[in-house]
C-alpha atoms as a PDB file:
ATOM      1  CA  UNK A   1      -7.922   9.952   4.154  1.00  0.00           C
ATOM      2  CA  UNK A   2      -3.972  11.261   4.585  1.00  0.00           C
ATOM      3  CA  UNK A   3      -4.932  13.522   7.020  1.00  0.00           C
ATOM      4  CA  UNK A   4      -5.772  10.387   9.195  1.00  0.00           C
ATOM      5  CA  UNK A   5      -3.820   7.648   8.242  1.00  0.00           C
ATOM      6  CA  UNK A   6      -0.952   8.491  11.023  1.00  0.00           C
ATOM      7  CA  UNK A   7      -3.538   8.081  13.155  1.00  0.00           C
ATOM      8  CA  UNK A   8      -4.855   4.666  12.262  1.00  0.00           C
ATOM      9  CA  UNK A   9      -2.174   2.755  13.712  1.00  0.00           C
ATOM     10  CA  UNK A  10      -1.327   4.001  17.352  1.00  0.00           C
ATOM     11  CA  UNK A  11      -5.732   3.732  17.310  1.00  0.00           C
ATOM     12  CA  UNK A  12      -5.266  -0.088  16.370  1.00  0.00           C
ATOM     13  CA  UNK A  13      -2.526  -0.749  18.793  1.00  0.00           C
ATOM     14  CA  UNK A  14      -3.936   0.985  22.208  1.00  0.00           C
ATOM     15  CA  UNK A  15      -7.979  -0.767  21.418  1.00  0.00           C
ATOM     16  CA  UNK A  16      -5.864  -3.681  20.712  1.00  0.00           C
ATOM     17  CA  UNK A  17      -4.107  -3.413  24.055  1.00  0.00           C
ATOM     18  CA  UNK A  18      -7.632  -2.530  25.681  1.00  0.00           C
ATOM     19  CA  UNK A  19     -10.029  -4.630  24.036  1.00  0.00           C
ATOM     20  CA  UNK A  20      -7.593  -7.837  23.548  1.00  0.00           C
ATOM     21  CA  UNK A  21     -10.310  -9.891  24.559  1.00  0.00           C
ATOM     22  CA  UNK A  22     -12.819  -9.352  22.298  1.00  0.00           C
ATOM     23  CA  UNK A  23     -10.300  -8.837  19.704  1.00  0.00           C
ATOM     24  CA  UNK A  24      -8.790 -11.903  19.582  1.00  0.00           C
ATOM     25  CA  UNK A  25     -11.887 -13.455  19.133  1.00  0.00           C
ATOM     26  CA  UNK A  26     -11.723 -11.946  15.440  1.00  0.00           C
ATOM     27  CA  UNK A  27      -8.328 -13.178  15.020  1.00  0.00           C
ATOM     28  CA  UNK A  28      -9.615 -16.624  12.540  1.00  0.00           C
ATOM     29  CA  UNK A  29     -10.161 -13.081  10.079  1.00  0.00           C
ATOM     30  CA  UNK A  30      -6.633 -12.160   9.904  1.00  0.00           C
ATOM     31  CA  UNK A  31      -5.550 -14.850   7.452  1.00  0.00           C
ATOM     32  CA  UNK A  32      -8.327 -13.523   4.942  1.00  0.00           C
ATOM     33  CA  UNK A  33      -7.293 -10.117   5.651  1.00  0.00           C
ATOM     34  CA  UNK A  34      -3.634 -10.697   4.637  1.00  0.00           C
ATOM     35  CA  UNK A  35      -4.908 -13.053   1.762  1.00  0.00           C
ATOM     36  CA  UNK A  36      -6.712 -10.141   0.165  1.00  0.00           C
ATOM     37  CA  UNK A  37      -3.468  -7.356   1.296  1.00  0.00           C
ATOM     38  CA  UNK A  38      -1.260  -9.888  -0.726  1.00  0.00           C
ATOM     39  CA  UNK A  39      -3.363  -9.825  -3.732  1.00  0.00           C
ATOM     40  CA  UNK A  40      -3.227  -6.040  -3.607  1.00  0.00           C
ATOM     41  CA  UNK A  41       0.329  -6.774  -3.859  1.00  0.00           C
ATOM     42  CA  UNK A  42       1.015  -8.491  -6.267  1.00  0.00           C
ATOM     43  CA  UNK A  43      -1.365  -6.806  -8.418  1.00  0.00           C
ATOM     44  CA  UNK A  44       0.563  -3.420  -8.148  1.00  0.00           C
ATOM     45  CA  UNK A  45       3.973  -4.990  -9.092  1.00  0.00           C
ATOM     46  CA  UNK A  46       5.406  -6.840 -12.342  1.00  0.00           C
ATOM     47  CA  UNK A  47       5.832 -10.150 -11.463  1.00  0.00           C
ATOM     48  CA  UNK A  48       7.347 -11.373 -14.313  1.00  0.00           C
ATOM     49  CA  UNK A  49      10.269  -8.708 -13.840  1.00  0.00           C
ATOM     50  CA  UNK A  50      10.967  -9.525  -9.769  1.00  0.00           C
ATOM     51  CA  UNK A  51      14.640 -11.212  -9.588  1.00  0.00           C
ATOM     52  CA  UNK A  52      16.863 -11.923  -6.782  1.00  0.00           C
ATOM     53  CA  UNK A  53      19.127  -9.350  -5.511  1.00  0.00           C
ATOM     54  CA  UNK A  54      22.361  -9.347  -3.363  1.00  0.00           C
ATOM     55  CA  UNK A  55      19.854  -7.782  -0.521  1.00  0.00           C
ATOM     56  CA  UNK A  56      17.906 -10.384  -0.508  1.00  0.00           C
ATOM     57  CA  UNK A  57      20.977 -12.786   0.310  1.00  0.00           C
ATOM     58  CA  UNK A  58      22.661 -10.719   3.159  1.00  0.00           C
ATOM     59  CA  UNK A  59      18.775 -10.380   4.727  1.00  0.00           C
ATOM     60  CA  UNK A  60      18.742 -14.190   4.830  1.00  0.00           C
ATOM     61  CA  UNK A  61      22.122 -14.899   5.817  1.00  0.00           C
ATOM     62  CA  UNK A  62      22.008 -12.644   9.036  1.00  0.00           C
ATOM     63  CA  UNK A  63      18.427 -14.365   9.849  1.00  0.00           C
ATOM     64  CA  UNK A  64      19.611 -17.801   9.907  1.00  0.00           C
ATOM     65  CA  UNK A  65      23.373 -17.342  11.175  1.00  0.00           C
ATOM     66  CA  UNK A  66      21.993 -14.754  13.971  1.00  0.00           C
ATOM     67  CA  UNK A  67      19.007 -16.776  14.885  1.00  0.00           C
ATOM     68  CA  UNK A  68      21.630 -20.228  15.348  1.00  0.00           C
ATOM     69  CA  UNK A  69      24.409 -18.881  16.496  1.00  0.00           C
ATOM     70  CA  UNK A  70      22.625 -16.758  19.423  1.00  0.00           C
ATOM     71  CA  UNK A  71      20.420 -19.661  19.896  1.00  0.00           C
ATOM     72  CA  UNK A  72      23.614 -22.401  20.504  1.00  0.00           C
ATOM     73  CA  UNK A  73      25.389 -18.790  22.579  1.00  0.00           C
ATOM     74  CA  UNK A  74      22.341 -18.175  25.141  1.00  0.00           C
ATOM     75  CA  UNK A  75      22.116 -22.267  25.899  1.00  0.00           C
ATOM     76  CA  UNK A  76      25.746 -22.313  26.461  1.00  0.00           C
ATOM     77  CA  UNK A  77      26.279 -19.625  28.926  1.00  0.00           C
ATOM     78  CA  UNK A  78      22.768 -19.906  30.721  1.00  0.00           C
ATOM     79  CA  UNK A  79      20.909 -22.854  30.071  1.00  0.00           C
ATOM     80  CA  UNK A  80      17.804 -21.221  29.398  1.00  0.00           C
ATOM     81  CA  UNK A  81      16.635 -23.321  26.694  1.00  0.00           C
ATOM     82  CA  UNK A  82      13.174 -21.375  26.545  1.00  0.00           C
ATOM     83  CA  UNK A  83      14.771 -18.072  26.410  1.00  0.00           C
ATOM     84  CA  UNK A  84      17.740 -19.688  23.571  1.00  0.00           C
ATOM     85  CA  UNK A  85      14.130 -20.339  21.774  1.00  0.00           C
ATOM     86  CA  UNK A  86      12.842 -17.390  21.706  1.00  0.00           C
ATOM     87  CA  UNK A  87      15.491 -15.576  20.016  1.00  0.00           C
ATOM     88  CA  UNK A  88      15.881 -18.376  17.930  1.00  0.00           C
ATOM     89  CA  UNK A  89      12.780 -18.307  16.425  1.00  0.00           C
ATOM     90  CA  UNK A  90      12.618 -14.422  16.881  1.00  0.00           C
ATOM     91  CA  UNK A  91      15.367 -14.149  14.649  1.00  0.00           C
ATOM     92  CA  UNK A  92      14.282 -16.482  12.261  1.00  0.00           C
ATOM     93  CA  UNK A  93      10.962 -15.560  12.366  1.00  0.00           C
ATOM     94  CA  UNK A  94       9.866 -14.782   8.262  1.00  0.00           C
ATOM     95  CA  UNK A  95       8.919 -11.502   7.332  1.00  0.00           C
ATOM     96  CA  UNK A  96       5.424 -10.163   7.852  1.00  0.00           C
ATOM     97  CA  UNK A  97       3.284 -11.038   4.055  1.00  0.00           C
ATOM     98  CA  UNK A  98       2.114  -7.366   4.655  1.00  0.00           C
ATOM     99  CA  UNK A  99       5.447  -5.718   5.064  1.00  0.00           C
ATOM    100  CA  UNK A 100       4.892  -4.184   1.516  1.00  0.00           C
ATOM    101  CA  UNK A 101       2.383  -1.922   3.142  1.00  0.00           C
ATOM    102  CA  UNK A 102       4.075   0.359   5.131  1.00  0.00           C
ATOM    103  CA  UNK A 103       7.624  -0.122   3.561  1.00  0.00           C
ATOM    104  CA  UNK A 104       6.149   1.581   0.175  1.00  0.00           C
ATOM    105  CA  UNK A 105       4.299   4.469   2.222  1.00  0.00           C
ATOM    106  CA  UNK A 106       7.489   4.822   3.848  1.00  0.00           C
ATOM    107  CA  UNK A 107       9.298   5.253  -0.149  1.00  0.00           C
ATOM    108  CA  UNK A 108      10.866   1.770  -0.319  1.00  0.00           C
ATOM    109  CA  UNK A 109      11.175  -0.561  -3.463  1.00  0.00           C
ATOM    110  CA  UNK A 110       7.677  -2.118  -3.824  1.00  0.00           C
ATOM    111  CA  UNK A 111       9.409  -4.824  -6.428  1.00  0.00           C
ATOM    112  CA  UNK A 112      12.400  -5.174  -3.516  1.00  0.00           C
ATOM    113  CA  UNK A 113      10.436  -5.957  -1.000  1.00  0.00           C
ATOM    114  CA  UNK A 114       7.724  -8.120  -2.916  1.00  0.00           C
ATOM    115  CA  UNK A 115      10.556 -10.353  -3.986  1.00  0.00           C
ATOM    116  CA  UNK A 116      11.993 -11.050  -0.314  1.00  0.00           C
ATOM    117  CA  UNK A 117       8.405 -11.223   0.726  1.00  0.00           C
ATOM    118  CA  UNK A 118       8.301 -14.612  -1.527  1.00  0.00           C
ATOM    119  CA  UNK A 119      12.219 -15.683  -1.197  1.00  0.00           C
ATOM    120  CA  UNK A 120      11.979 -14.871   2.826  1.00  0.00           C
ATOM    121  CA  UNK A 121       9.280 -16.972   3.316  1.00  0.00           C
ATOM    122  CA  UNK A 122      10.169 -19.756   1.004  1.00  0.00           C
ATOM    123  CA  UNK A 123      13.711 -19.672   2.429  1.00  0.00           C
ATOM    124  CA  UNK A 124      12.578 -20.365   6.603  1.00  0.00           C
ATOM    125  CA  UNK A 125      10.053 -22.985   4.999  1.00  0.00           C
ATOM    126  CA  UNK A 126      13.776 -24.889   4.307  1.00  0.00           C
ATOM    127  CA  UNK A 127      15.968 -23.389   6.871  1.00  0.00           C
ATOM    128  CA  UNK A 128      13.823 -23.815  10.014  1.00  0.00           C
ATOM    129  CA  UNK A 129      12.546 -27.536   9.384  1.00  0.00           C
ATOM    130  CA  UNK A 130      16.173 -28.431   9.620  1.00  0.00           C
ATOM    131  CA  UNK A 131      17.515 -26.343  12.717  1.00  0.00           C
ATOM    132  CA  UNK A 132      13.949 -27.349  14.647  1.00  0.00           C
ATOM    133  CA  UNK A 133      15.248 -30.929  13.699  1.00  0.00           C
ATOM    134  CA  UNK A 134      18.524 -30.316  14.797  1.00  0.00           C
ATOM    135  CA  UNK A 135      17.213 -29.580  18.126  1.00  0.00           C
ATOM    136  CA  UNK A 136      14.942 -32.172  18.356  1.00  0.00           C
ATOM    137  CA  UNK A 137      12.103 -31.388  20.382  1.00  0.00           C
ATOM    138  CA  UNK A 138       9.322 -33.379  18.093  1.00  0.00           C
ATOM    139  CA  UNK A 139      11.761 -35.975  16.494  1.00  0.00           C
ATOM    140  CA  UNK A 140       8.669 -38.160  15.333  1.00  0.00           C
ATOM    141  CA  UNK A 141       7.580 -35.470  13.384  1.00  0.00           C
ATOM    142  CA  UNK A 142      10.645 -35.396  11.033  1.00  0.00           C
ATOM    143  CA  UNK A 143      12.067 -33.367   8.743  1.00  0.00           C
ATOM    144  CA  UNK A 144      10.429 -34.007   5.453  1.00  0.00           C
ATOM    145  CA  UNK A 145       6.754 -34.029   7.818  1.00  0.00           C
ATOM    146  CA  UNK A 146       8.340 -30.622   9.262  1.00  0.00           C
ATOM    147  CA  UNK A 147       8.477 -29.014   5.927  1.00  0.00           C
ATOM    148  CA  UNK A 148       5.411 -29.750   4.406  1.00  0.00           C
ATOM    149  CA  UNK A 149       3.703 -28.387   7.278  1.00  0.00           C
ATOM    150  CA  UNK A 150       5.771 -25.084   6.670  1.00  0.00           C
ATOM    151  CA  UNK A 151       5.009 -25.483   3.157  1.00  0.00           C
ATOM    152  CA  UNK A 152       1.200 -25.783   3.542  1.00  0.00           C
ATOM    153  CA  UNK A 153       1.045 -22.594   6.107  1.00  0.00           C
ATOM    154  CA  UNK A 154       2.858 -20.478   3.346  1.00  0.00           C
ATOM    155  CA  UNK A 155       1.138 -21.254   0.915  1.00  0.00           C
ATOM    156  CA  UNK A 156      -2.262 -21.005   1.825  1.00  0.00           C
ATOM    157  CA  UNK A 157      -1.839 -16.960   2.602  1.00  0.00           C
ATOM    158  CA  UNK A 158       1.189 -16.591   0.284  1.00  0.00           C
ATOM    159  CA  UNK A 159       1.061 -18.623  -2.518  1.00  0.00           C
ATOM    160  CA  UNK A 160      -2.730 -18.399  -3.940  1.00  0.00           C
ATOM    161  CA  UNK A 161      -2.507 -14.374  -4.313  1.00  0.00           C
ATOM    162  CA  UNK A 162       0.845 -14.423  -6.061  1.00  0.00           C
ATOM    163  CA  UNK A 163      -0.679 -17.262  -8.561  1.00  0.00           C
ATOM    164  CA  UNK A 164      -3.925 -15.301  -9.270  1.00  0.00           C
ATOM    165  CA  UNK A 165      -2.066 -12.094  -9.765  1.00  0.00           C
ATOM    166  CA  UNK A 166       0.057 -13.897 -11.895  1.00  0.00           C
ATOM    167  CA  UNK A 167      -2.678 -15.243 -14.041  1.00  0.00           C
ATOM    168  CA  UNK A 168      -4.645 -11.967 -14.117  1.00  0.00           C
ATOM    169  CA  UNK A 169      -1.224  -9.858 -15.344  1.00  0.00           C
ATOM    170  CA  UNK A 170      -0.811 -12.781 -17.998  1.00  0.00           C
ATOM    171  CA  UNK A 171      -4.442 -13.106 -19.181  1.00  0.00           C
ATOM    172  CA  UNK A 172      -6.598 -10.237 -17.662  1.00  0.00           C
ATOM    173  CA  UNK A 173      -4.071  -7.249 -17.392  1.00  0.00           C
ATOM    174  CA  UNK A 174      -6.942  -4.967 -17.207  1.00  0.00           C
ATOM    175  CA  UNK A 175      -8.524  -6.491 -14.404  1.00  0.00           C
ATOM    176  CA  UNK A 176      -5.080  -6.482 -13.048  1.00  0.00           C
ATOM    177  CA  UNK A 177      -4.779  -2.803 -13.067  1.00  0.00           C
ATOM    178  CA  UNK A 178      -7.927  -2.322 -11.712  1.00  0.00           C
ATOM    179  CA  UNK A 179      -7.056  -4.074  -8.730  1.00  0.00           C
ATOM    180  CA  UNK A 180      -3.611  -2.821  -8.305  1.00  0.00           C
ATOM    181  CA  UNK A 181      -4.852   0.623  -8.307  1.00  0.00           C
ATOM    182  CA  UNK A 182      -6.558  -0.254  -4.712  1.00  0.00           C
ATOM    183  CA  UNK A 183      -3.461  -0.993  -3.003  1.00  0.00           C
ATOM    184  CA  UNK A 184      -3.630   1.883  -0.912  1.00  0.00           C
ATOM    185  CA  UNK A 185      -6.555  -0.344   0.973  1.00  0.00           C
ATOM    186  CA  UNK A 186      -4.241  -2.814   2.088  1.00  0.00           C
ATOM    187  CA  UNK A 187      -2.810  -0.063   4.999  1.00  0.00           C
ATOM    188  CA  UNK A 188      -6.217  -0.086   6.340  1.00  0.00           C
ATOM    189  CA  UNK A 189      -6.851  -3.479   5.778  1.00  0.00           C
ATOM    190  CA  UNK A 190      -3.537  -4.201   7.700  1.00  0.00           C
ATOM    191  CA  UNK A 191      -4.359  -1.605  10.690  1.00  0.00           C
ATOM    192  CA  UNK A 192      -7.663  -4.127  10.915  1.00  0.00           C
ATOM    193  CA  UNK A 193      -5.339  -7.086  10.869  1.00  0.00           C
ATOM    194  CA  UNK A 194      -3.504  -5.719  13.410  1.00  0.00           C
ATOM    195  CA  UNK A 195      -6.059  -4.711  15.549  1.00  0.00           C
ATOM    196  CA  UNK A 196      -7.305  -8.450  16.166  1.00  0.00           C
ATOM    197  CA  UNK A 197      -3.528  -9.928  15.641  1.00  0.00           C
ATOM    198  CA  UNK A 198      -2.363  -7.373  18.518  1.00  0.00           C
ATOM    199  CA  UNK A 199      -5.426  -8.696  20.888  1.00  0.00           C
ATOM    200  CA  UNK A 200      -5.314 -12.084  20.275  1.00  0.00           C
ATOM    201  CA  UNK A 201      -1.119 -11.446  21.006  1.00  0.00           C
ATOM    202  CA  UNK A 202      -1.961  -9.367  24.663  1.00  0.00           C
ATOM    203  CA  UNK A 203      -4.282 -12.000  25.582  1.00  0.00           C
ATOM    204  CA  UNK A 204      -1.630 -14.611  24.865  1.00  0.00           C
ATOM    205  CA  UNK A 205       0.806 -13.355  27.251  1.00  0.00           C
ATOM    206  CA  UNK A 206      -1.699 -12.942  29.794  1.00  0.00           C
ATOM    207  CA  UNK A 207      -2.578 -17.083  29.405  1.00  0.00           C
ATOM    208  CA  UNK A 208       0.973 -17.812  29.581  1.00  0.00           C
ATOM    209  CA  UNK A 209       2.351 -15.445  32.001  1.00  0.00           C
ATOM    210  CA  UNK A 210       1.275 -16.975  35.291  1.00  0.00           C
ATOM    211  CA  UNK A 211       4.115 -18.635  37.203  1.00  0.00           C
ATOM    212  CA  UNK A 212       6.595 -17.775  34.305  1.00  0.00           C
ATOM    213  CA  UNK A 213       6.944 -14.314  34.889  1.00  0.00           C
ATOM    214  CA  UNK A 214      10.876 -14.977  34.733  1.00  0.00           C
ATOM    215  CA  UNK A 215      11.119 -16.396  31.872  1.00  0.00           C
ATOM    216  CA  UNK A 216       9.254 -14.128  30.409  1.00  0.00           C
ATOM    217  CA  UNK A 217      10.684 -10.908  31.822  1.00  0.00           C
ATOM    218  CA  UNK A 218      14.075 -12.316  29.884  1.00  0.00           C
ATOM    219  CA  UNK A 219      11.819 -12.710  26.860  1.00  0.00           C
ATOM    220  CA  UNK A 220      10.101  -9.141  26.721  1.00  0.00           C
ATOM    221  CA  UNK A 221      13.398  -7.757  27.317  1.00  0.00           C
ATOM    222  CA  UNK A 222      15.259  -9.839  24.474  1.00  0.00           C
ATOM    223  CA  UNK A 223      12.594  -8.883  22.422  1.00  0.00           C
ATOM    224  CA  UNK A 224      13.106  -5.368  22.667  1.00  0.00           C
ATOM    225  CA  UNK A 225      16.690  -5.409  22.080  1.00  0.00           C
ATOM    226  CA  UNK A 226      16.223  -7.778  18.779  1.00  0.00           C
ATOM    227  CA  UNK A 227      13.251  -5.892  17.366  1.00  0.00           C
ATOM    228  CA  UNK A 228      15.904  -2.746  17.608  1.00  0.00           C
ATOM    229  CA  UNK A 229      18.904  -4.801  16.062  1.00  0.00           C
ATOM    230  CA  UNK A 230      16.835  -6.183  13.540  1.00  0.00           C
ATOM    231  CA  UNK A 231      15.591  -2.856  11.872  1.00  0.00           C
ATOM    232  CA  UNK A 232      18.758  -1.085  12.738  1.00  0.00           C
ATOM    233  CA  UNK A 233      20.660  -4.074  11.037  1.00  0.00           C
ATOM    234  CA  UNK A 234      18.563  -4.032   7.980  1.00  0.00           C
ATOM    235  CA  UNK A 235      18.843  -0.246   7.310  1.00  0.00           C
ATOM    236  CA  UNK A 236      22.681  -0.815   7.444  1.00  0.00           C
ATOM    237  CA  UNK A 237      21.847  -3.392   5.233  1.00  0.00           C
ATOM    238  CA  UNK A 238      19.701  -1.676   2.789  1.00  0.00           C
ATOM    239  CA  UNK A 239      21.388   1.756   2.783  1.00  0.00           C
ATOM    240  CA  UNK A 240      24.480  -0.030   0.883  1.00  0.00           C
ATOM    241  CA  UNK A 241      21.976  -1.235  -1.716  1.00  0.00           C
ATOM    242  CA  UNK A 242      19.839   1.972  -2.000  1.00  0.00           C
ATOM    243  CA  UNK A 243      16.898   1.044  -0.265  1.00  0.00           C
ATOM    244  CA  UNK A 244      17.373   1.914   3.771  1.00  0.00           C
ATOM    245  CA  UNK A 245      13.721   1.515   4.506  1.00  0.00           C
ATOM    246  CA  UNK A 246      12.638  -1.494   2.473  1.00  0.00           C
ATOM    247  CA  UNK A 247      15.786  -2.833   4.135  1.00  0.00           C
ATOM    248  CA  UNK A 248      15.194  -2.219   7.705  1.00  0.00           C
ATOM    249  CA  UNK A 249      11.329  -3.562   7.610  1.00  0.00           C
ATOM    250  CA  UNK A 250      12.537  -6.427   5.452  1.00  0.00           C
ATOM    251  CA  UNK A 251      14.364  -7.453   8.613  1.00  0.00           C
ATOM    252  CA  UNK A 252      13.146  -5.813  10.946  1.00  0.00           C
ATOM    253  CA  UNK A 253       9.100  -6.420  10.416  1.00  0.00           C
ATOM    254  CA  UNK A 254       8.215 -10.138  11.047  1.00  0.00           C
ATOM    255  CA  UNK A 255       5.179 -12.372  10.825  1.00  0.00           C
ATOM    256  CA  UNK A 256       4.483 -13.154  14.177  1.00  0.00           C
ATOM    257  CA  UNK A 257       1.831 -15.219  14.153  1.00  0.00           C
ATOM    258  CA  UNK A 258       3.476 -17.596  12.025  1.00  0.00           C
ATOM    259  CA  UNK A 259       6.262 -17.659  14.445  1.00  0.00           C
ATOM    260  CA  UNK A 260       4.013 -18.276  16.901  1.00  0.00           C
ATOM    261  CA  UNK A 261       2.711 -21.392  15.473  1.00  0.00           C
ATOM    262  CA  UNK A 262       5.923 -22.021  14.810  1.00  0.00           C
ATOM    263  CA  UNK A 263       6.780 -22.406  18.427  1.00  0.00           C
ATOM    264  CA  UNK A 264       3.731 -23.551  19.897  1.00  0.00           C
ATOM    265  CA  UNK A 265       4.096 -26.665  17.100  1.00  0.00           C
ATOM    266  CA  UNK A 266       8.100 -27.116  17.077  1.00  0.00           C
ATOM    267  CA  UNK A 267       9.285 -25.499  20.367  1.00  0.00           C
ATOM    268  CA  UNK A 268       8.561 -25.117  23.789  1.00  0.00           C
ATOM    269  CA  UNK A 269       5.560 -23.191  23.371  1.00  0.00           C
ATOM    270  CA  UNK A 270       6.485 -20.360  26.000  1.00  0.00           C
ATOM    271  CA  UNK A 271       9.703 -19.406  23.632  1.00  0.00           C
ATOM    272  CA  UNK A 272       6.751 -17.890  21.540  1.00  0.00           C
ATOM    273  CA  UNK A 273       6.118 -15.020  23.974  1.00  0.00           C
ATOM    274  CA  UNK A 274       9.111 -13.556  22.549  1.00  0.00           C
ATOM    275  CA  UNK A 275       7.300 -12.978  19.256  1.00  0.00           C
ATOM    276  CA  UNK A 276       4.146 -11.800  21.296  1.00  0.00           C
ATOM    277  CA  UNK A 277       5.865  -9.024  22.624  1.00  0.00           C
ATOM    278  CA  UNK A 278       7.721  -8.400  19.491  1.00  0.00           C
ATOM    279  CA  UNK A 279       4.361  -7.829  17.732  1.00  0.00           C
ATOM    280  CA  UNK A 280       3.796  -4.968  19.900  1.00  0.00           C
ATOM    281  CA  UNK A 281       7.519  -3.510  19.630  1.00  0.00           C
ATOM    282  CA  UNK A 282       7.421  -3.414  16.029  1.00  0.00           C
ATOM    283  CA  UNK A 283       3.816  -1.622  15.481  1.00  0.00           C
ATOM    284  CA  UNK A 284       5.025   0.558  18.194  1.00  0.00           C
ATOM    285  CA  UNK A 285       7.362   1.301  16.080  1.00  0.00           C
ATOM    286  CA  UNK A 286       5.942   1.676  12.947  1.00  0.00           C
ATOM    287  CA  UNK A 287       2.962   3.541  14.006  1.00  0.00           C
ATOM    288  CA  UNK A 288       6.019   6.214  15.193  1.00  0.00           C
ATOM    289  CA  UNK A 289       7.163   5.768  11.542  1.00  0.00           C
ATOM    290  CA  UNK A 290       4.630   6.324  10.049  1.00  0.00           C
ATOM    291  CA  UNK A 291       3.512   9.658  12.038  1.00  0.00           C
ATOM    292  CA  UNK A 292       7.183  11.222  11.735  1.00  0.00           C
ATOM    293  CA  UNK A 293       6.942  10.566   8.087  1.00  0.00           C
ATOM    294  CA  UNK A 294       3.822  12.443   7.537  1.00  0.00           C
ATOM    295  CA  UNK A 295       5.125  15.210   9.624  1.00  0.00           C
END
């Protein structure tokens, strides 16, 4: 199964780019699929023993100053409000729940990047309520309305797996390690996630591309530059720390179909396109990771 496993990903990513029809009809899966990666998870790590690290707070800071403060820059000097969005909530954007999958084949932290897996999450279900507030595109919707919505989408994939895991290393350990010893399925699982996340995310451009192709030309572009800041940053990040990889994915590797929800429900919807393209830049990306590491 080594032998191939460089090869799973750039195999996901072009049939995803080919057969994005089809494959984003499977996309209702992907939730289920990242349900069952996070229980693989949090099966393979100590829970009781994950704390809070100094990482963990210069990862959030640079996502939520970054994400404002280019956000309030790009509305001042253009007055692109759609393309201010789409950085915003690129930026912001939490990390990916399956990130622990290819930072740990890659030799980072598994208990590092579990923890700001949780924190990461838990931390935009506060922050972004209040800056999508701020802006005030949905002000009926409120803040307190804003963040139980957040709440409810994170917990549904994030919060179940880390309780059962949780309960199993408290009162089944075995069972526990039984499970944990699978976690090598989750990289497969996740190349099947992405497969049906990438084609759902191709065929979402292609609905919202015609008569925008501006706006979106600024967004692909953006993208592209942010996906590269964003793992570049976090390796910076993570190198002082001791963990250069976990780092760089931490911040670099985002859930993008959360953030897409995010701005189809809080934003101008078209600011999510940003995120669409990101989702290709960063399995780009870590499909060439993964293949120079196995080299």
């Amino acid at each position: 199964m080594q032998r191939i496993r460089p090869y799973v990903l750039p195999i996901a990513i072009v049939l995803g780019l080919l057969l994005h029809r089809w494959c984003a009809m499977f996309s209702v899966a992907v939730p289920f699929i990242i349900f069952t990666i996070l229980l693989l998870t949090f099966t393979a790590v100590d829970l009781r023993r994950l704390k809070f690290r100094p990482l963990d707070a210069w990862l959030m800071l640079f996502q939520v100053v970054v994400s404002t403060g280019c956000y309030l820059l790009i509305k001042l000097l253009s007055g692109n409000n759609i393309v201010a969005e789409g950085v915003l909530i690129g930026v912001l954007c939490p990390v990916a729940s399956s990130v622990a999958v290819i930072s740990c084949l890659l030799g980072a932290n598994r208990a590092t990047v579990t923890t700001y897996t949780i924190v990461g999450n838990l931390m935009v279900a506060v922050v972004a309520p209040i800056v999508f507030t701020l802006i005030g595109h949905h002000p009926e919707m409120g803040l307190w309305k804003s963040m139980l919505l957040m709440f409810t989408k994170i917990g549904s994939t994030l919060a179940l797996p880390f309780f059962i895991a949780l309960a199993l290393q408290l009162w089944w350990p075995k069972a526990n390690a039984a499970i944990g010893k699978l976690n090598i399925a989750g990289f497969y699982l996740w190349s099947l996630a992405l497969l049906f996340t990438l084609g759902q995310t191709i065929d979402f451009i292609f609905i919202h591309g015609e008569g925008n192709w501006y706006n979106i030309a600024w967004l692909g572009g953006l993208s592209l530059l942010f996906c590269i800041i964003q793992f570049g940053t976090g390796r910076l990040i993570g190198r002082h720390y001791g963990n250069r990889i976990g780092g760089g994915q931490l911040l670099g590797q985002k859930n993008t179909a959360f953030g897409i929800w995010m701005a189809n429900t809080f934003l101008n919807p078209l600011a999510s396109v940003f995120l669409a393209f990101y989702s290709i830049y960063q399995n780009v990306f870590n499909a060439w990771q993964m293949a120079h590491h196995k080299s």
